[in-house]
Protein backbone atom coordinates (compact mmCIF):
# COMPACT_ATOMS: atom_id res chain seq x y z
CA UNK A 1 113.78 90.88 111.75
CA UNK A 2 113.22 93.77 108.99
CA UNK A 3 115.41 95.72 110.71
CA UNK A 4 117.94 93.36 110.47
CA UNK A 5 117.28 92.71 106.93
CA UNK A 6 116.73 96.57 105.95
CA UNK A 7 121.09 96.78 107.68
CA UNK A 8 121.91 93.89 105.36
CA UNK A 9 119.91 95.53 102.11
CA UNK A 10 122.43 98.64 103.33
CA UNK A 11 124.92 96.70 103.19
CA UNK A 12 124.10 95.15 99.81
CA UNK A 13 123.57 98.64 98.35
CA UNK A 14 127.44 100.12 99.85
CA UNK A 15 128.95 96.82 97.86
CA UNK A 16 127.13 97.10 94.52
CA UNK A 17 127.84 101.01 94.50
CA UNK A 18 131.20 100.52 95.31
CA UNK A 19 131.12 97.96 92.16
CA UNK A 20 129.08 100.39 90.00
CA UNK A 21 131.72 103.42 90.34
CA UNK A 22 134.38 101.15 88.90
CA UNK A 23 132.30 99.56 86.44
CA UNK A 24 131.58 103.50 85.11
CA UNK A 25 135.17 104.71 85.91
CA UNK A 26 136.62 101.83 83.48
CA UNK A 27 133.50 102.65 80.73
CA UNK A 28 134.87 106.26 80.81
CA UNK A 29 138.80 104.69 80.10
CA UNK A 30 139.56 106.00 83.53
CA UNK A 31 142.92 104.52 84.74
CA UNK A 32 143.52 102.29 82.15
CA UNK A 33 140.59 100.03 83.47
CA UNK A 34 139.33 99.10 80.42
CA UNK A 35 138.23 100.68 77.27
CA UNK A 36 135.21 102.85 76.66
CA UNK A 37 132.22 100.87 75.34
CA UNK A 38 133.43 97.58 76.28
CA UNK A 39 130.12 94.78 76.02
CA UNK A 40 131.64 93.13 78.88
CA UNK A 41 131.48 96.28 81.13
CA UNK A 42 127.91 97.43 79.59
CA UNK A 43 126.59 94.21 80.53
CA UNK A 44 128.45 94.53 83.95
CA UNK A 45 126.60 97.73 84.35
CA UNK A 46 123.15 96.95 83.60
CA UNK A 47 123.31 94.24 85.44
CA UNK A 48 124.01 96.35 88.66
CA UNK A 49 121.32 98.54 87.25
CA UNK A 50 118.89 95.70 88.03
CA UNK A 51 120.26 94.34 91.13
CA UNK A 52 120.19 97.71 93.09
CA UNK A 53 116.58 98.65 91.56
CA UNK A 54 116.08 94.73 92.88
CA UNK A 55 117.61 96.68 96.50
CA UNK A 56 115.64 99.56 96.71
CA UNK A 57 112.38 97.89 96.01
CA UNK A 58 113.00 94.90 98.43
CA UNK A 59 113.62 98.37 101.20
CA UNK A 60 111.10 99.85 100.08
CA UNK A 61 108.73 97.11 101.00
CA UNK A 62 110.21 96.47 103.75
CA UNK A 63 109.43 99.92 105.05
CA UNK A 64 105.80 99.02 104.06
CA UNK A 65 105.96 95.90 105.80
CA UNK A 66 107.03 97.16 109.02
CA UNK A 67 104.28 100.38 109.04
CA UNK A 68 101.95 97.51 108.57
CA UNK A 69 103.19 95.56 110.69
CA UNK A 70 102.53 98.99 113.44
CA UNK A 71 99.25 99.47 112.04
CA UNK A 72 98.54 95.93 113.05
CA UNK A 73 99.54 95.93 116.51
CA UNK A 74 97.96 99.71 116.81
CA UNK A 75 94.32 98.11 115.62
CA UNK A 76 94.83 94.83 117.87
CA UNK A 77 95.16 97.11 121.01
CA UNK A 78 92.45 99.50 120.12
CA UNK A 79 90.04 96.23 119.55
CA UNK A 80 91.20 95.17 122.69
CA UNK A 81 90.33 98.50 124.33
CA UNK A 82 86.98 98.51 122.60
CA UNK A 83 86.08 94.43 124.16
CA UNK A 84 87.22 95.92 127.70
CA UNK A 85 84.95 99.12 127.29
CA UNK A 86 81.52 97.14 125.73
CA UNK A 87 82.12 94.94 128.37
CA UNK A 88 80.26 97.14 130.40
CA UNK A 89 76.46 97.99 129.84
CA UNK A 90 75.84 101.24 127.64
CA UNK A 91 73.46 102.26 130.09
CA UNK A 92 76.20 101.85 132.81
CA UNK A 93 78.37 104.27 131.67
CA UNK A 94 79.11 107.99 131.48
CA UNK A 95 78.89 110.00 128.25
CA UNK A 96 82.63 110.66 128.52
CA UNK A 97 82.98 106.78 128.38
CA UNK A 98 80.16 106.60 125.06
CA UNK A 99 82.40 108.92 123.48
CA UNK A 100 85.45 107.65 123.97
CA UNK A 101 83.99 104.31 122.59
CA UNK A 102 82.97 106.46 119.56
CA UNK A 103 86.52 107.75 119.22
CA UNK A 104 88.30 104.19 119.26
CA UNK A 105 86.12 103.15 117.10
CA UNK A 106 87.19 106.08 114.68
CA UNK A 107 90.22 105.56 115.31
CA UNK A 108 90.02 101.52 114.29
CA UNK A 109 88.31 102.60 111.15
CA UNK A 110 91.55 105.31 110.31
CA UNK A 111 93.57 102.26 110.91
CA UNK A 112 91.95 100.00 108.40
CA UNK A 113 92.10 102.66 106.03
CA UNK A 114 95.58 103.27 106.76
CA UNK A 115 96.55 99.25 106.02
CA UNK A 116 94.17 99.80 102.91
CA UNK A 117 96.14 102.59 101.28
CA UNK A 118 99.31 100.65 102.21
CA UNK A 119 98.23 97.24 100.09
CA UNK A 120 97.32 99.82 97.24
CA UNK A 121 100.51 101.65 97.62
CA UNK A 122 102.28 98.15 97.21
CA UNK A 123 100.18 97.12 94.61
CA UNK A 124 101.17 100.55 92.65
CA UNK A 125 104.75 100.09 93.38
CA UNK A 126 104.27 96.26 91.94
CA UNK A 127 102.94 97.66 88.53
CA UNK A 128 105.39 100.86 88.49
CA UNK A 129 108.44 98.21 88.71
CA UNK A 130 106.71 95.87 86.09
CA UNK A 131 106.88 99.30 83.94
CA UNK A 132 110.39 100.31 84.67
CA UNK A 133 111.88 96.36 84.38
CA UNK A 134 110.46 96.73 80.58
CA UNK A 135 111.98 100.11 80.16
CA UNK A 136 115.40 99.01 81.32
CA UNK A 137 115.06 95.49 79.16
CA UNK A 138 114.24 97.87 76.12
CA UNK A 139 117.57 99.98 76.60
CA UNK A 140 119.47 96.96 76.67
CA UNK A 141 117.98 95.24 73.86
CA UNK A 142 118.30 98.50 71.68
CA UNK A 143 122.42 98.54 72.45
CA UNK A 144 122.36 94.80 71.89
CA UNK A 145 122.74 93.49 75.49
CA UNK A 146 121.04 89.99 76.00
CA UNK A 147 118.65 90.05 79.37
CA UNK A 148 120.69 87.07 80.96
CA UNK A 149 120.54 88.67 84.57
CA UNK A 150 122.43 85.71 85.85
């Protein structure tokens, strides 16, 4: 399913650059597409601005879903290695075996921390986008472009 939707954000991102070279071609008064500093075509181009920042941010967590969504299945199998192993009595088995619990363990515990740093990389991303959505409303609003994304 991301996959599918990361080919379709791909997809998304080939249109609205195709869109966004014409959009700066006619604001240059390339081939007679329009005239330089046209409203129209600065409020055309902001608002593709927005929708492929809107693009690479949706990818972008997307690519953090589907690590998590790894991590996930990578800490349900060691848990279910761990259950198989304590199954057994401690004093039953080898050191080897005592170890290798030890090390799955470890390894459980890198995983958590792994999904950890990923919510707090999201998180981060969240507030960085908050920050850069105000920068890009405060460029518009200083040309005289209303915010109407729609």
């Amino acid at each position: 399913m991301i996959q599918r939707q990361l080919e379709q954000v791909e997809e998304k991102q080939r249109q609205l650059e195709e869109r966004g070279v014409a959009v700066e071609k006619a604001l240059r008064g390339e081939a007679g597409m329009g005239k330089k500093d046209d409203p129209n075509l600065m409020q055309e181009w902001f608002k593709l601005v927005q929708e492929k920042n809107a693009l690479v941010r949706y990818e972008s967590e997307l690519m953090i879903f589907a690590r998590e969504l790894e991590l996930e299945d990578r800490q349900s199998r060691l848990q279910q290695e761990l259950r198989e192993r304590m199954a057994v009595e401690d004093h039953l088995k080898t050191e080897k075996e005592l170890s290798q619990e030890k090390q799955i363990l470890n390894e459980m515990l890198e995983v958590v921390e792994q999904r950890d740093a990923l919510v707090a990389l999201l998180e981060e991303q969240r507030l960085r986008e908050k920050e850069e959505d105000k920068d890009l409303e405060a460029v518009m609003l200083s040309k005289g472009f209303n915010l109407n994304w729609a």
